[in-house]
Protein backbone atom coordinates (compact mmCIF):
# COMPACT_ATOMS: atom_id res chain seq x y z
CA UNK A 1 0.00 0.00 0.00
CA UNK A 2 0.85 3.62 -0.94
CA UNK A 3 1.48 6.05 1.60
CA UNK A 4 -0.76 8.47 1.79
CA UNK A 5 -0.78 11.90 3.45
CA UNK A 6 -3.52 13.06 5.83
CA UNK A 7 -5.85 14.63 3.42
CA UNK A 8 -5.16 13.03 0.47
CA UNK A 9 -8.92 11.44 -0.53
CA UNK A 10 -7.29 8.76 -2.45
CA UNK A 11 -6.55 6.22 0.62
CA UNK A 12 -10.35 6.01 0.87
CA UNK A 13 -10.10 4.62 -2.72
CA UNK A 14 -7.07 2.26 -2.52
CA UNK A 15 -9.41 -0.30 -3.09
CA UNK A 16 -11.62 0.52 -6.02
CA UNK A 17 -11.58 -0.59 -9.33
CA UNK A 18 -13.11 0.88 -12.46
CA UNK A 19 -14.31 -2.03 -14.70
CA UNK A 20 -15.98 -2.37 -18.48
CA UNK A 21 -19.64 -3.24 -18.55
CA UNK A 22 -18.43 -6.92 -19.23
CA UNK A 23 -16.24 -6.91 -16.19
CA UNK A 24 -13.24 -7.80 -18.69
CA UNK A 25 -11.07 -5.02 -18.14
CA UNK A 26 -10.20 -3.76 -14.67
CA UNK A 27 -8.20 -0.88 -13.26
CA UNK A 28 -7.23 0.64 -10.15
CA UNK A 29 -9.45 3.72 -9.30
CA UNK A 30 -6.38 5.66 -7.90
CA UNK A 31 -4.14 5.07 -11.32
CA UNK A 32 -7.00 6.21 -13.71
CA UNK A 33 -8.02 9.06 -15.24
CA UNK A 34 -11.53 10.42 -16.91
CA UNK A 35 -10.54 12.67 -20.52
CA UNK A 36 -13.39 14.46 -21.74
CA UNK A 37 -14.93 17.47 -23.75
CA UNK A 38 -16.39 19.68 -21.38
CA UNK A 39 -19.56 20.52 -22.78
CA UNK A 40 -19.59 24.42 -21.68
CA UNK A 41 -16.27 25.04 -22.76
CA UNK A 42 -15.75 22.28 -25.22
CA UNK A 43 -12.06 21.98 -24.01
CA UNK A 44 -10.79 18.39 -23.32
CA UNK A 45 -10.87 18.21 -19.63
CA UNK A 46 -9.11 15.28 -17.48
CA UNK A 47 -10.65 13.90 -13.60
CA UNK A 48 -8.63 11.40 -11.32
CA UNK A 49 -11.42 8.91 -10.54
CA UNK A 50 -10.45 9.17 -6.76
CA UNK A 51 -11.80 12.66 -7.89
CA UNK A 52 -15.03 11.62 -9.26
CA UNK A 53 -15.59 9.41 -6.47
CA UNK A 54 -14.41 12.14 -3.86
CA UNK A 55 -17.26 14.01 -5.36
CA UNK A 56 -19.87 11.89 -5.20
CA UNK A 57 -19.56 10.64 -1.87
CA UNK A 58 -19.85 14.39 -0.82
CA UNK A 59 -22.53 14.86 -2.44
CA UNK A 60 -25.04 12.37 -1.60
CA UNK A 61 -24.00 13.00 2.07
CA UNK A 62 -24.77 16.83 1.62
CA UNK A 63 -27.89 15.48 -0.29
CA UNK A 64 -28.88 13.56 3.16
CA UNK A 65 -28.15 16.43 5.65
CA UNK A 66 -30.31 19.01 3.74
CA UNK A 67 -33.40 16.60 3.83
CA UNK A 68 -33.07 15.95 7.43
């Protein structure tokens, strides 16, 4: 395992894997990247997928406070 500093979201995702809708093709979530045309700016854009997952995780727990 990677050492990771205090802050650094991606030792919550040491463990996750991005796979292909077949399940053939698996990578680690902390190695991979997201490239994509933003569609506001159409400029190519690139996320970690620690990132992505960062976000969402956030999000859905913000989502749960506010309806409390």
């Amino acid at each position: 395992m990677v050492e990771y500093s205090s802050h650094d979201w991606r030792k919550n995702t040491d463990d996750a894997v991005v796979v292909d809708d077949r399940g053939d093709n698996v990578l680690k979530a902390n190695s991979s990247r997201v490239i994509f045309t933003n569609p506001k700016t159409l400029k190519e854009e690139t996320v970690d997928v620690s990132r992505l997952v960062r976000v969402f995780v956030n999000n859905r727990d913000d989502l749960k406070r506010s309806v409390k």
